[in-house]
Each structure stands twice: as structure tokens, then as C-alpha cells.
N, C-alpha and C. Protein backbone atom coordinates (compact mmCIF):
# COMPACT_ATOMS: atom_id res chain seq x y z
N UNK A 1 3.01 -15.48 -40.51
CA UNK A 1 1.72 -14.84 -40.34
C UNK A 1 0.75 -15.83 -39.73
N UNK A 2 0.20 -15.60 -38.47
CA UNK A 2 -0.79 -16.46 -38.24
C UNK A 2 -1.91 -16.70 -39.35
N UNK A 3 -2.39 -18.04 -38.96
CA UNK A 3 -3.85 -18.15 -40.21
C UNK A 3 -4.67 -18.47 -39.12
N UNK A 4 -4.56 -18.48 -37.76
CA UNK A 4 -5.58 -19.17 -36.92
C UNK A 4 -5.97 -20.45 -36.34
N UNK A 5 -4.86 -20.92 -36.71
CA UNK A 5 -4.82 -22.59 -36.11
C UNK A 5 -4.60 -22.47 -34.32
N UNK A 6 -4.55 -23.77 -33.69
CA UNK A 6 -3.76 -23.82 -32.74
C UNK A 6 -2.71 -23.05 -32.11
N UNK A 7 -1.98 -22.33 -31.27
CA UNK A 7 -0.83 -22.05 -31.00
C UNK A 7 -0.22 -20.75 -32.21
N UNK A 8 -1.19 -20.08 -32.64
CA UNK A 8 -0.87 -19.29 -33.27
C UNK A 8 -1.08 -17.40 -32.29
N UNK A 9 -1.95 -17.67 -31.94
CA UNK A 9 -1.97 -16.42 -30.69
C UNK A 9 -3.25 -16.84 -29.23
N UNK A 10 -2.64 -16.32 -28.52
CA UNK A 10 -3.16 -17.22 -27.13
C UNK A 10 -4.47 -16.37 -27.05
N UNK A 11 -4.83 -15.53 -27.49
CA UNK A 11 -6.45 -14.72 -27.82
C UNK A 11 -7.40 -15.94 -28.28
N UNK A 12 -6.90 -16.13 -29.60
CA UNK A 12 -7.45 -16.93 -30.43
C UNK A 12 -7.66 -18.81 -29.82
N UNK A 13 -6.85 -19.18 -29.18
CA UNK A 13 -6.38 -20.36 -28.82
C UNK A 13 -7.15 -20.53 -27.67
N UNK A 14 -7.38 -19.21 -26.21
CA UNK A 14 -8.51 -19.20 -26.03
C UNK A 14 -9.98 -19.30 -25.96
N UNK A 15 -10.16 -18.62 -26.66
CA UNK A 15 -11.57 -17.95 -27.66
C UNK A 15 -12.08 -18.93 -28.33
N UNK A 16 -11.25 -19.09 -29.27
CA UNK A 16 -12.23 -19.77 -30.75
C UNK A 16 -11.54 -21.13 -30.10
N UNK A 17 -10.67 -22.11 -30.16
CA UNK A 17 -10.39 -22.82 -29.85
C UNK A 17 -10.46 -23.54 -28.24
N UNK A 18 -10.75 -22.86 -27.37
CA UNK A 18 -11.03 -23.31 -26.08
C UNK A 18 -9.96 -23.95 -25.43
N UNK A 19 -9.03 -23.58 -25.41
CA UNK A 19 -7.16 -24.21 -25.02
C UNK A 19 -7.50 -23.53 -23.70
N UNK A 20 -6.69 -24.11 -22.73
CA UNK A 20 -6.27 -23.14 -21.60
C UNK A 20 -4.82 -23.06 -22.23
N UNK A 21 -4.86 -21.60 -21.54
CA UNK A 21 -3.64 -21.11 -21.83
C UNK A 21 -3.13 -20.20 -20.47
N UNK A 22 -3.96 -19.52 -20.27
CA UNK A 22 -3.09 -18.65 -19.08
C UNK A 22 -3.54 -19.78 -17.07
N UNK A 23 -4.31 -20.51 -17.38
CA UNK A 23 -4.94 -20.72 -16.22
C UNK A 23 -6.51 -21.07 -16.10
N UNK A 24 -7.27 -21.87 -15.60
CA UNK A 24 -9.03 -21.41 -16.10
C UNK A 24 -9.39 -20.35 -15.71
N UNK A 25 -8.62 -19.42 -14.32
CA UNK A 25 -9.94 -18.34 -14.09
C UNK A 25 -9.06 -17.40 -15.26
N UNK A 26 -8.05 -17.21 -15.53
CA UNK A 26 -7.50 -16.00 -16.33
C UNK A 26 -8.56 -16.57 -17.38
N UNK A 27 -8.16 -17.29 -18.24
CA UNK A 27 -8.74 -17.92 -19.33
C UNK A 27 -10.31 -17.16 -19.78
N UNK A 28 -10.63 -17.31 -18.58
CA UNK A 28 -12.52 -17.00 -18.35
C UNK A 28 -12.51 -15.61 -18.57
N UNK A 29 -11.14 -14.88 -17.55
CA UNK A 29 -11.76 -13.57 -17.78
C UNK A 29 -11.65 -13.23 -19.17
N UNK A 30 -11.05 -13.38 -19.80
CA UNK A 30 -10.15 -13.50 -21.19
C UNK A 30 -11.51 -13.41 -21.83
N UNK A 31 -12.53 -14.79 -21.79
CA UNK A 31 -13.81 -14.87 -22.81
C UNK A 31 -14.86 -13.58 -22.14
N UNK A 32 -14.95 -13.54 -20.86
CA UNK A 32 -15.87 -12.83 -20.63
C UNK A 32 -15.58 -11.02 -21.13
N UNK A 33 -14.22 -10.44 -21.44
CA UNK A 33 -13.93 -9.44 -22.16
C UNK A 33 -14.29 -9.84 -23.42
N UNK A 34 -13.58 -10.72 -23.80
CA UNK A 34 -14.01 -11.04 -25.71
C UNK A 34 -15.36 -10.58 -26.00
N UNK A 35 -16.29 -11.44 -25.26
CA UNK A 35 -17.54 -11.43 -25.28
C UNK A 35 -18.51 -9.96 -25.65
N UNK A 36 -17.91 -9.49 -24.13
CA UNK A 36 -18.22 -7.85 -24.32
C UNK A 36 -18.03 -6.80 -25.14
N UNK A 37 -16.70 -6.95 -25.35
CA UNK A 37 -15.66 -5.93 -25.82
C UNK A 37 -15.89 -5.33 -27.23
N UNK A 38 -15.41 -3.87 -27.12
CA UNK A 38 -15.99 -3.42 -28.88
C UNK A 38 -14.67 -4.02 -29.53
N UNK A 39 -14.91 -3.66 -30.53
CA UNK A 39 -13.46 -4.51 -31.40
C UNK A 39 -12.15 -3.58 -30.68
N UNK A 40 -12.07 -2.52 -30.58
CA UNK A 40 -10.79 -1.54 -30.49
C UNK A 40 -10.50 -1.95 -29.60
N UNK A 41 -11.26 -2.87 -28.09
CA UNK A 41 -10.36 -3.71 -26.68
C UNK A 41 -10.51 -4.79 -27.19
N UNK A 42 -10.84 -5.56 -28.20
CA UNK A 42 -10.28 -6.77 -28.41
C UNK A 42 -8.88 -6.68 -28.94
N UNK A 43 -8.94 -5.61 -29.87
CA UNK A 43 -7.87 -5.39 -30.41
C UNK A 43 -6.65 -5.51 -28.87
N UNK A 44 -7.13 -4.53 -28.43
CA UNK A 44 -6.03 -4.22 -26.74
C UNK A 44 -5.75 -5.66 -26.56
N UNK A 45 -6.81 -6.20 -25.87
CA UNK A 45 -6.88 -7.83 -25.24
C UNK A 45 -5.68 -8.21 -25.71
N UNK A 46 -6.15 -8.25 -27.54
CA UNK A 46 -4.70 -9.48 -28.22
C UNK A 46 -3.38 -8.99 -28.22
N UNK A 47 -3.56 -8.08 -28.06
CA UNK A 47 -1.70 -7.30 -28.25
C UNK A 47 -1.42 -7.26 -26.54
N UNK A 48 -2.01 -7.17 -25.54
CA UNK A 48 -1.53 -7.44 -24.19
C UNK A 48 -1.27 -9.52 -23.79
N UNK A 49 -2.19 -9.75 -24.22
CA UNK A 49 -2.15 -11.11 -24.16
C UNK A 49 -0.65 -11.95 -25.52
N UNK A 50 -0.55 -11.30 -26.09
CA UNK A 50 0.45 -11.58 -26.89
C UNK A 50 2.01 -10.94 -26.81
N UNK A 51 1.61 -9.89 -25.53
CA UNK A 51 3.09 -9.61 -25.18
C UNK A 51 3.17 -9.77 -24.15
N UNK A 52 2.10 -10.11 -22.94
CA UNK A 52 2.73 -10.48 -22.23
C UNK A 52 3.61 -11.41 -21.33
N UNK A 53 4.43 -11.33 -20.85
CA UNK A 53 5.89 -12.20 -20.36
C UNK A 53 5.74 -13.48 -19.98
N UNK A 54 6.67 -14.12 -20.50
CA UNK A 54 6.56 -15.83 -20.32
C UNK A 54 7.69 -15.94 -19.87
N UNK A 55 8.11 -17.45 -19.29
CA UNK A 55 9.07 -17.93 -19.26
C UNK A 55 9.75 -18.18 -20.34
N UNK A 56 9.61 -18.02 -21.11
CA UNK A 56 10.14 -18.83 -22.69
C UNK A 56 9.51 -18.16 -23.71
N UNK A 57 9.93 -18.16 -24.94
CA UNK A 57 9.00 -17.63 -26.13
C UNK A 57 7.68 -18.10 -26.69
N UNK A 58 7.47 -19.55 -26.08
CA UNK A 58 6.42 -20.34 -26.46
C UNK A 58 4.76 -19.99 -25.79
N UNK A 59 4.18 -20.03 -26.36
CA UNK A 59 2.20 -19.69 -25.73
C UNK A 59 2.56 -20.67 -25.08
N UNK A 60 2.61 -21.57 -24.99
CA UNK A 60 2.24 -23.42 -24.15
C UNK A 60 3.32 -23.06 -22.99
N UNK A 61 3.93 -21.96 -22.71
CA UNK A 61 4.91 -22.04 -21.38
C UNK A 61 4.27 -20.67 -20.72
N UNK A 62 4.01 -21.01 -19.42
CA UNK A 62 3.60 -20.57 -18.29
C UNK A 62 3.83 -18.87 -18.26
N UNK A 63 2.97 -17.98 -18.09
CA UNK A 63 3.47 -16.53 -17.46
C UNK A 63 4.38 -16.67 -16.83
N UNK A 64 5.07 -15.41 -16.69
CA UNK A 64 5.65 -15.29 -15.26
C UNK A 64 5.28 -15.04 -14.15
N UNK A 65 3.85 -13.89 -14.12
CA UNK A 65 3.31 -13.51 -12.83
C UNK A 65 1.78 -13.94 -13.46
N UNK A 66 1.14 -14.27 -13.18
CA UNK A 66 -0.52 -14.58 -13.40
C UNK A 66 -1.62 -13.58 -12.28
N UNK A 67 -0.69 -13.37 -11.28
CA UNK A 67 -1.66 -12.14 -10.42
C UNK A 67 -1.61 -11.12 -11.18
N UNK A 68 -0.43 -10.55 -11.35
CA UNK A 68 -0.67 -9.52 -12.15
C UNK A 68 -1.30 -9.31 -13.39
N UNK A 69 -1.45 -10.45 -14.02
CA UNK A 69 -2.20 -10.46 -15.21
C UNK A 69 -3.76 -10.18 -14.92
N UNK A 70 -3.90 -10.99 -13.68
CA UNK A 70 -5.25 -10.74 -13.18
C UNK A 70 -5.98 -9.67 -13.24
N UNK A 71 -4.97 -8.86 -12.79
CA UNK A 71 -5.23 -7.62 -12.39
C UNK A 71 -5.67 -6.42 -13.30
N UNK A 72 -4.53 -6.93 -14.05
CA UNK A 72 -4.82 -6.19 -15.48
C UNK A 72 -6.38 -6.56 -16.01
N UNK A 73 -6.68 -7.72 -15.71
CA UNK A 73 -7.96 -8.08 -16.96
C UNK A 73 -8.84 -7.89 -15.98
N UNK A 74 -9.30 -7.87 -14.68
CA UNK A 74 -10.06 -7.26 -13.81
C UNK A 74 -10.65 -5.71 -13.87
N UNK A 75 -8.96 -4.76 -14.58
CA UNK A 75 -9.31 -3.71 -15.05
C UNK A 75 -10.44 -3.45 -16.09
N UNK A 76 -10.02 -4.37 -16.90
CA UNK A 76 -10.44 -4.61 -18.07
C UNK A 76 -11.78 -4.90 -18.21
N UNK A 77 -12.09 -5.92 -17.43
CA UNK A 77 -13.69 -6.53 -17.42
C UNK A 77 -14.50 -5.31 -16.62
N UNK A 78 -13.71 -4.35 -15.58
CA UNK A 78 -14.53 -3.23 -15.34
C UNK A 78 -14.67 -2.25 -16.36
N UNK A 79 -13.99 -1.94 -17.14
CA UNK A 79 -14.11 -1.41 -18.48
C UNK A 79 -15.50 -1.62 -19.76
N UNK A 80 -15.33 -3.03 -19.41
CA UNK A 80 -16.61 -3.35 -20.53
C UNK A 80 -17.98 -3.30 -19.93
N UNK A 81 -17.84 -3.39 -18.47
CA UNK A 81 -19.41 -2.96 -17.52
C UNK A 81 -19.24 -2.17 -17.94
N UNK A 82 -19.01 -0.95 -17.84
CA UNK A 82 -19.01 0.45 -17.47
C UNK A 82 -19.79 1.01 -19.31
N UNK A 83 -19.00 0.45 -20.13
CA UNK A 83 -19.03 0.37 -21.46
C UNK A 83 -20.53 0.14 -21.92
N UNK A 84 -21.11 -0.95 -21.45
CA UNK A 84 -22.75 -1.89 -21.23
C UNK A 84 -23.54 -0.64 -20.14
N UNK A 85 -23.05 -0.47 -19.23
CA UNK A 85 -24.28 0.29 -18.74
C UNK A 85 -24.12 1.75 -19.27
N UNK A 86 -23.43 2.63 -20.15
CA UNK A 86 -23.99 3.47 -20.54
C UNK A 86 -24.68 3.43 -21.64
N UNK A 87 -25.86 4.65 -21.62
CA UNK A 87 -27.05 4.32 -22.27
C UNK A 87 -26.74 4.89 -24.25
């Protein structure tokens, strides 16, 4: 069970801890959703960021594709505008 240390989920290791983990600009988009986000897409955030594909089983080893991750959290950060500007 994670308790929140280090290397326990790459959300967290991010976020509260300030690790790079996916890259700096992924990384960023990563805080700038956190930031925004109601809890139910943070919730999303950590369960996409925690499954998605590595080379290896380890957080500390590289994605496999990082554009595509991009892409995904690009979605995402348009999500939480959209979220902020309604009234």
C-alpha cells in the first residue's frame, strides 16, 4: 500500500515531492491539471499516470511514447479551462 513516500506513485512523486518523472514539460502539465482539477480528474490523472506504459515496471524507467502522453494531458488541461470558465 503506498503511504506517500518517494517512488510510491508518479502523481504524488510529481506533485508533492517535485521528482521529474515523465520529462519537465509532461511533468508541468501534470501540476498545472493537479492544480486545477476537481478531485474526480485528479482521481483520472493518478490512475492514467499510474498505468501508463513503461519500459519496465519501475516509475524511475522512461515511458514508452511521451508524445502521446502529451496528448492525452493537453486533452486534459483543456478540460480544466473549460471547467474554470464556466460560470
Amino acid at each position: 500500500m503506498p503511504n506517500g513516500k518517494p517512488g510510491d506513485h508518479p502523481l504524488t512523486d510529481i506533485v508533492v515531492h517535485n521528482a521529474t518523472i515523465f520529462g519537465a514539460e509532461i511533468d508541468d502539465k501534470v501540476r498545472q491539471i493537479y492544480s486545477g482539477a476537481s478531485p474526480e480528474l485528479r482521481s483520472h490523472l493518478a490512475a492514467l499516470l499510474y498505468a501508463w506504459p513503461r519500459k519496465n515496471t519501475s516509475f524511475a524507467s522512461p515511458v514508452t511514447d511521451t508524445n502521446e502522453l502529451s496528448y492525452v494531458l493537453d486533452t486534459l488541461l483543456a478540460c480544466v479551462a473549460a471547467q474554470r470558465s464556466q460560470p
